[in-house]
PDB file of N, CA and C in Angstrom:
ATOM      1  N   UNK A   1     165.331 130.227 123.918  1.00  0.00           N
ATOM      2  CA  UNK A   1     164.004 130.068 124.467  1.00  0.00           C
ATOM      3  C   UNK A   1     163.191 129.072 123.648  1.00  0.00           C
ATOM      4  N   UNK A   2     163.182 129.590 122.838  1.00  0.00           N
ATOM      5  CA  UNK A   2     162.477 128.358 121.612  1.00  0.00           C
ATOM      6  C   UNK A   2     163.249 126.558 121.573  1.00  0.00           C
ATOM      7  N   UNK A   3     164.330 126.634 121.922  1.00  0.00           N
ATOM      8  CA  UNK A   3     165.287 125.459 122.201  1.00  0.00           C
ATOM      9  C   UNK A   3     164.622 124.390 123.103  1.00  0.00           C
ATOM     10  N   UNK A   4     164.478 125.454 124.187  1.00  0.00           N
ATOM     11  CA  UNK A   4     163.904 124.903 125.577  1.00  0.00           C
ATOM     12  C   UNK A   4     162.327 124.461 125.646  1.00  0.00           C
ATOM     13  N   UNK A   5     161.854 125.287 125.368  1.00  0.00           N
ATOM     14  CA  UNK A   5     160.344 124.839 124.142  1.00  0.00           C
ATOM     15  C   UNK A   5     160.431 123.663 123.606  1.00  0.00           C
ATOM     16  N   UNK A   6     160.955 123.411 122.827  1.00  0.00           N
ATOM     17  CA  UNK A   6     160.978 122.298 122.428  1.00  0.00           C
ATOM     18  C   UNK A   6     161.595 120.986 123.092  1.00  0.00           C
ATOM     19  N   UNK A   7     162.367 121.161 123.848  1.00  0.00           N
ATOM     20  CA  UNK A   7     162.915 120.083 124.527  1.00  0.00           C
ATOM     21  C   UNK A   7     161.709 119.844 125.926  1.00  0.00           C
ATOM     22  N   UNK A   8     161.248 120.563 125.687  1.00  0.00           N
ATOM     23  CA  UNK A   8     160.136 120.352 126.897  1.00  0.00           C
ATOM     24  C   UNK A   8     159.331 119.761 126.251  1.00  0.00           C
ATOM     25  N   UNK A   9     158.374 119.777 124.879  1.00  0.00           N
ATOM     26  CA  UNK A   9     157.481 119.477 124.564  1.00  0.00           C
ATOM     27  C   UNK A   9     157.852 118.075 124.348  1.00  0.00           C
ATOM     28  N   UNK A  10     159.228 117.638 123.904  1.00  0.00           N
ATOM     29  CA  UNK A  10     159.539 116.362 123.423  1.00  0.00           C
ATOM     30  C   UNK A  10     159.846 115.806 124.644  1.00  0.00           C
ATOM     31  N   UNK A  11     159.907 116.166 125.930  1.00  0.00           N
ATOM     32  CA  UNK A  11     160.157 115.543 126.970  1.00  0.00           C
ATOM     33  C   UNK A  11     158.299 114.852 127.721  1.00  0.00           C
ATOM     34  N   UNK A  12     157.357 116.071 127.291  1.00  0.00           N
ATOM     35  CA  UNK A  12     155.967 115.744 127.522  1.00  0.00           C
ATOM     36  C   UNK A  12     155.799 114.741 126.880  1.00  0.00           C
ATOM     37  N   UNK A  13     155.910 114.297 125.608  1.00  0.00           N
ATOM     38  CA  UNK A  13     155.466 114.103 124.493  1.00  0.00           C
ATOM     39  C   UNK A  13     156.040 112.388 124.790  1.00  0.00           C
ATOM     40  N   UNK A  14     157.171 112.007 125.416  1.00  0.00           N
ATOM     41  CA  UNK A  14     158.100 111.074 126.155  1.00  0.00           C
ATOM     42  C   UNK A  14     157.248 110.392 126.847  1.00  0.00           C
ATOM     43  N   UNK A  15     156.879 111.181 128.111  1.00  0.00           N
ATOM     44  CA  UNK A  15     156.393 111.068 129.023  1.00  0.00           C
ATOM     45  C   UNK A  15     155.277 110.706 129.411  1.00  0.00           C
ATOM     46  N   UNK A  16     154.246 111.161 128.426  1.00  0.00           N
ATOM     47  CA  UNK A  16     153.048 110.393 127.524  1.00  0.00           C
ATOM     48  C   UNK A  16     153.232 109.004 127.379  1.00  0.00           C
ATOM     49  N   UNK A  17     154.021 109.342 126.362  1.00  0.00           N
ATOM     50  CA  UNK A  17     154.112 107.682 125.738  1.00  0.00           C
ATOM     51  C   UNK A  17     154.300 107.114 126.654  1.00  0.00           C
ATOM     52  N   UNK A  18     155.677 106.865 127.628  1.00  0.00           N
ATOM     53  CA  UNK A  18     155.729 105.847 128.456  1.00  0.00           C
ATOM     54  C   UNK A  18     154.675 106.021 129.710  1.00  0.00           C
ATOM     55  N   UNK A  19     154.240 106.944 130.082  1.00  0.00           N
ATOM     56  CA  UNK A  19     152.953 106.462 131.283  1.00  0.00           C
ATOM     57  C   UNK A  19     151.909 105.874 130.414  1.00  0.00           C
ATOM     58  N   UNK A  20     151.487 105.852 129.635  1.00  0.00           N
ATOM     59  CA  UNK A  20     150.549 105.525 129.163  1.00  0.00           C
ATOM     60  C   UNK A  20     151.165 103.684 128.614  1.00  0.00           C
ATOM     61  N   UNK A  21     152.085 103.627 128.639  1.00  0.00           N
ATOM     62  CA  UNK A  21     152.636 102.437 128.365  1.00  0.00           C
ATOM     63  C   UNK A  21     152.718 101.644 129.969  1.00  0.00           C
ATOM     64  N   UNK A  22     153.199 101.988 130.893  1.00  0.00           N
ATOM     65  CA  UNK A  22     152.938 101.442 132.290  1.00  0.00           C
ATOM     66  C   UNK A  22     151.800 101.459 132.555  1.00  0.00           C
ATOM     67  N   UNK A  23     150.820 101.869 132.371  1.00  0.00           N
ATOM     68  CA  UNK A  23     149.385 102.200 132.477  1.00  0.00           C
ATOM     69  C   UNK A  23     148.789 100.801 131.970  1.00  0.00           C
ATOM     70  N   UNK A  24     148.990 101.361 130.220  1.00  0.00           N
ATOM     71  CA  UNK A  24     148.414 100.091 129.735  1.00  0.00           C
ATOM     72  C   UNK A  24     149.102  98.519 130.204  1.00  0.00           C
ATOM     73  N   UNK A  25     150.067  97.995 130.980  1.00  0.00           N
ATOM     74  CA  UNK A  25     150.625  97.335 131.340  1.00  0.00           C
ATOM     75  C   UNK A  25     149.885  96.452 132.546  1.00  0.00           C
ATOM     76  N   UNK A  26     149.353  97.549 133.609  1.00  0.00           N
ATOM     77  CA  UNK A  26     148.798  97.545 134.780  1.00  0.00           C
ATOM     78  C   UNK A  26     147.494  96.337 134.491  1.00  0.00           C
ATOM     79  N   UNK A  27     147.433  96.066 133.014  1.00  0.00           N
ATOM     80  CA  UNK A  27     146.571  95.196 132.686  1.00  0.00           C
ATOM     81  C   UNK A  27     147.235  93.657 133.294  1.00  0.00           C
ATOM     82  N   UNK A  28     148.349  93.498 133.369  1.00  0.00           N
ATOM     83  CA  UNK A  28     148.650  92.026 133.674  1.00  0.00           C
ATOM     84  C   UNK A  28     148.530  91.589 135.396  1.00  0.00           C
ATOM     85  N   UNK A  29     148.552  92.716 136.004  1.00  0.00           N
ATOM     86  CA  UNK A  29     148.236  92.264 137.563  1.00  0.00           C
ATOM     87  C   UNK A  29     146.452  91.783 137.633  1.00  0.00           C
ATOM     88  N   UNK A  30     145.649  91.908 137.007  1.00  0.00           N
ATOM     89  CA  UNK A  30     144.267  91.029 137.034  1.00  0.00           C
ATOM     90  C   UNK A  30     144.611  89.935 136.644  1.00  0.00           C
ATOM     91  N   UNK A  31     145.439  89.493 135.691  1.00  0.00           N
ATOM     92  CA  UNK A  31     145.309  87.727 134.960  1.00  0.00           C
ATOM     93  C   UNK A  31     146.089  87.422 135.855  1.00  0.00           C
ATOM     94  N   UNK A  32     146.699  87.873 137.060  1.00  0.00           N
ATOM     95  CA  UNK A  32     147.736  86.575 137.632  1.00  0.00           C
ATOM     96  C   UNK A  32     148.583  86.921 138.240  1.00  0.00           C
ATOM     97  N   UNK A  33     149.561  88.312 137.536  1.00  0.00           N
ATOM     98  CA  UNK A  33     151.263  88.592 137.889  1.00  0.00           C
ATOM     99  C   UNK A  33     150.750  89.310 139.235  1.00  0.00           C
ATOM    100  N   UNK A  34     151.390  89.349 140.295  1.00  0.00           N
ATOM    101  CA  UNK A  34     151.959  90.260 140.958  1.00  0.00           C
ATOM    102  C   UNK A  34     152.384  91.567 141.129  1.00  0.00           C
ATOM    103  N   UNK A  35     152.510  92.016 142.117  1.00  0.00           N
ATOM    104  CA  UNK A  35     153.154  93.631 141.885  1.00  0.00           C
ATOM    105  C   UNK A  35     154.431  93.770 141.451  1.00  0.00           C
ATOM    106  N   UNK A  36     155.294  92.527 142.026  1.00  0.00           N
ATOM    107  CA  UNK A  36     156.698  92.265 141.970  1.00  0.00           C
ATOM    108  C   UNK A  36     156.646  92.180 140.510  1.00  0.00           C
ATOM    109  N   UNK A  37     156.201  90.833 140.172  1.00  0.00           N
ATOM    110  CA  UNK A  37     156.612  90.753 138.559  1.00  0.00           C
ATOM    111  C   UNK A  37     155.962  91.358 137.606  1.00  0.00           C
ATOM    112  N   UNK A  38     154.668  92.572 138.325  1.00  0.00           N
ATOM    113  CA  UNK A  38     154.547  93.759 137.012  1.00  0.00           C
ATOM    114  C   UNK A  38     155.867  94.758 137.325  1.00  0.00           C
ATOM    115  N   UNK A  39     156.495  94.723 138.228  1.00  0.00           N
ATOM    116  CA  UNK A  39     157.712  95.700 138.135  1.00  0.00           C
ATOM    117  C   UNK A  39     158.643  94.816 137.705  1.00  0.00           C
ATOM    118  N   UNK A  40     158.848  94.059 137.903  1.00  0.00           N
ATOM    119  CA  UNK A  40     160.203  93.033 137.435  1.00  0.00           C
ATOM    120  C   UNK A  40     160.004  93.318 135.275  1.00  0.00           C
ATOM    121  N   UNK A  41     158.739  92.744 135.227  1.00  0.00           N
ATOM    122  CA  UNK A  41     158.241  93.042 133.519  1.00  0.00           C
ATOM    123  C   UNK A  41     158.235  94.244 132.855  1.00  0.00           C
ATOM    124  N   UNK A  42     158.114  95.156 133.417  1.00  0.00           N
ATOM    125  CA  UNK A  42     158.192  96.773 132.854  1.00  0.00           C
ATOM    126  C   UNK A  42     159.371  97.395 133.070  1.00  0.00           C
ATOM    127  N   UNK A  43     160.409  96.638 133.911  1.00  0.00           N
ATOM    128  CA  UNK A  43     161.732  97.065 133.894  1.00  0.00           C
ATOM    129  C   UNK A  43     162.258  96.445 132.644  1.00  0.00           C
ATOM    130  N   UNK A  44     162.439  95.780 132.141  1.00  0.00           N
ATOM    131  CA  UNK A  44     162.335  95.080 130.730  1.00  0.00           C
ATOM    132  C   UNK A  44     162.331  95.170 129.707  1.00  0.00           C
ATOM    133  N   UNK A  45     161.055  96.215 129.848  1.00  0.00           N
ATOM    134  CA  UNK A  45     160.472  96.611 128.518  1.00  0.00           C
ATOM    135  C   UNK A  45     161.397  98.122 128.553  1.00  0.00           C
ATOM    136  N   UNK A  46     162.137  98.342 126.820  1.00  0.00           N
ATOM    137  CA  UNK A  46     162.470  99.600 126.676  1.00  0.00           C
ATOM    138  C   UNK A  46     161.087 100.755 126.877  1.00  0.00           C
ATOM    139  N   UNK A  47     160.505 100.649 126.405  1.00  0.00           N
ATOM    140  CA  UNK A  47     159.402 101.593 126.334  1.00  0.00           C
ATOM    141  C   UNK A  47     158.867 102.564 127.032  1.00  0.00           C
ATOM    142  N   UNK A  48     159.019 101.417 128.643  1.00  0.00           N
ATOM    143  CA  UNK A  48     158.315 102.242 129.617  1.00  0.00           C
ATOM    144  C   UNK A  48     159.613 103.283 130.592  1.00  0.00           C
ATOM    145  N   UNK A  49     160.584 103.405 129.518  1.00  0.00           N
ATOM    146  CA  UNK A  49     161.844 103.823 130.216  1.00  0.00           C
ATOM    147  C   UNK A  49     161.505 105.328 129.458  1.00  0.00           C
ATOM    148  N   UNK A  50     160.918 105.526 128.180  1.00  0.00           N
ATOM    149  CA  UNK A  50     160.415 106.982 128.040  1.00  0.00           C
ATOM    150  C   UNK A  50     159.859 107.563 128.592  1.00  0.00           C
ATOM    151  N   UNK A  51     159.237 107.635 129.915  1.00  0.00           N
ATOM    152  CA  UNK A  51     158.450 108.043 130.929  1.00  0.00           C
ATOM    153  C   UNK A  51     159.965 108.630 131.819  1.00  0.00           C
ATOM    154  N   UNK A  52     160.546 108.205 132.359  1.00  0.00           N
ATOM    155  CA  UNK A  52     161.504 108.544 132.939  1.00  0.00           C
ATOM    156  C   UNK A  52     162.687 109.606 132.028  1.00  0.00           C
ATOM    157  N   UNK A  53     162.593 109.493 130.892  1.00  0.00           N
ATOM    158  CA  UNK A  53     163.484 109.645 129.983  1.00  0.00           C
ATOM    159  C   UNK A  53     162.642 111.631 129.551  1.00  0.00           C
ATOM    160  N   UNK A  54     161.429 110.986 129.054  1.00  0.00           N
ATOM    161  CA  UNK A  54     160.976 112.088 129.390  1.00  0.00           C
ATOM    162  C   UNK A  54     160.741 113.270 130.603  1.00  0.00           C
ATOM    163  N   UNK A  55     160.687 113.020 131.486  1.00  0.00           N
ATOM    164  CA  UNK A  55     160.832 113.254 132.861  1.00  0.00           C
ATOM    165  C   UNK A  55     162.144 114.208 132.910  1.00  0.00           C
ATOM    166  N   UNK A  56     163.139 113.812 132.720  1.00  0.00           N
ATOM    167  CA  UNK A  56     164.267 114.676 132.770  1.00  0.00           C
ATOM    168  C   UNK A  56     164.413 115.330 131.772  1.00  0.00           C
ATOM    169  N   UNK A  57     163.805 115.122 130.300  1.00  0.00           N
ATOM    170  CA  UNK A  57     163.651 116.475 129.712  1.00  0.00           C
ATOM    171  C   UNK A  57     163.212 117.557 130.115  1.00  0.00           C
ATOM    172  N   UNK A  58     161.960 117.272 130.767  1.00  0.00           N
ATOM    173  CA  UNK A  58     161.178 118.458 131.146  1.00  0.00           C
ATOM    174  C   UNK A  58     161.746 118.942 132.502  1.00  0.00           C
ATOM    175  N   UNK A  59     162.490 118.127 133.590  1.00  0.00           N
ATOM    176  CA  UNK A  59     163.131 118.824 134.570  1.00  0.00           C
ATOM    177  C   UNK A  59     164.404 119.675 133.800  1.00  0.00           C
ATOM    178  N   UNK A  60     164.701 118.920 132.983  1.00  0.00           N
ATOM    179  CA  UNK A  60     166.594 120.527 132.586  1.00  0.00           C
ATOM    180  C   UNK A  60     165.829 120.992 131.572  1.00  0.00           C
ATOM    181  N   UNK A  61     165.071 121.274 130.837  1.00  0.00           N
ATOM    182  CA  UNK A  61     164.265 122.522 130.138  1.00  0.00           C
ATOM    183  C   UNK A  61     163.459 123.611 131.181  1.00  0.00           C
ATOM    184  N   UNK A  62     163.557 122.939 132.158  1.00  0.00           N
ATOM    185  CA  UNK A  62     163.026 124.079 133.022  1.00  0.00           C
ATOM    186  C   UNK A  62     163.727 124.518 134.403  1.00  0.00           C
ATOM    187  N   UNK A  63     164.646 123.512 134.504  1.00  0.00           N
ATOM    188  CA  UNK A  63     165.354 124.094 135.792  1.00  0.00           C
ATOM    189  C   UNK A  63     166.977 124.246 135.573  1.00  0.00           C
ATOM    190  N   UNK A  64     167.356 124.050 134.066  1.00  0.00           N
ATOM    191  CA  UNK A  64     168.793 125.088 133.247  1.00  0.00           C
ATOM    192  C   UNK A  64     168.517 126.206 133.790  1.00  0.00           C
ATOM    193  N   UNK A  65     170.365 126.442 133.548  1.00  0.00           N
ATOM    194  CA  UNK A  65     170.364 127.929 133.581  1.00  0.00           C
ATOM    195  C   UNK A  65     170.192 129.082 132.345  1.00  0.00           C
ATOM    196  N   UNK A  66     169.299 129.819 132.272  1.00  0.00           N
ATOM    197  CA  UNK A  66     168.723 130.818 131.100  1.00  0.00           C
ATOM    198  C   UNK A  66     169.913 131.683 130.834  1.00  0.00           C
ATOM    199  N   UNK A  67     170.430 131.471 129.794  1.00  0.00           N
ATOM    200  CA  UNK A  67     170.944 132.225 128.919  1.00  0.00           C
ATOM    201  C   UNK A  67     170.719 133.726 128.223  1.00  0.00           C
ATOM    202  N   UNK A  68     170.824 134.769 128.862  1.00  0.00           N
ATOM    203  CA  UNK A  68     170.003 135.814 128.216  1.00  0.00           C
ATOM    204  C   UNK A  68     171.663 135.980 127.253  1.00  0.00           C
ATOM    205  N   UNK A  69     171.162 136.702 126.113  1.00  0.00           N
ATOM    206  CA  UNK A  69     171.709 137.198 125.126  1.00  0.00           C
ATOM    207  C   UNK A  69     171.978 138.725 125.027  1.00  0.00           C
ATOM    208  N   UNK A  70     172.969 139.458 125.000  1.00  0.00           N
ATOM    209  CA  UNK A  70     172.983 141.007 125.064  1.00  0.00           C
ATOM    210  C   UNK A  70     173.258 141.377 123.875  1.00  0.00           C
TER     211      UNK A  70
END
């Protein structure tokens, strides 16, 4: 239980970082780029792949199968 706890929090904690990294990104479609090449540019970047990365932490910390212990 505590395992899963934690793999969740580090999956939030992921998930953070990279939305907040696509977020802050969303800055280059005012100077010029496109929608295309703000997605073409953030595919690119490792960074904004912790958003996704995180994402599936928090889906198999919560939708594993629970282990009870006897």
């Amino acid at each position: 239980m505590v395992f899963r706890l934690f793999i969740f929090l580090t999956g939030f904690g992921l998930a953070v970082a990279g939305g907040v990294t696509i977020i802050g990104y969303l800055n280059l479609i005012p100077i010029g780029y496109s929608f295309t090449d703000y997605l073409l540019f953030i595919s690119k970047k490792i960074e904004c792949y912790l958003l996704i990365i995180g994402l599936l932490f928090i889906y198999f910390s919560i939708y594993s199968p629970f282990e009870k212990n006897e």
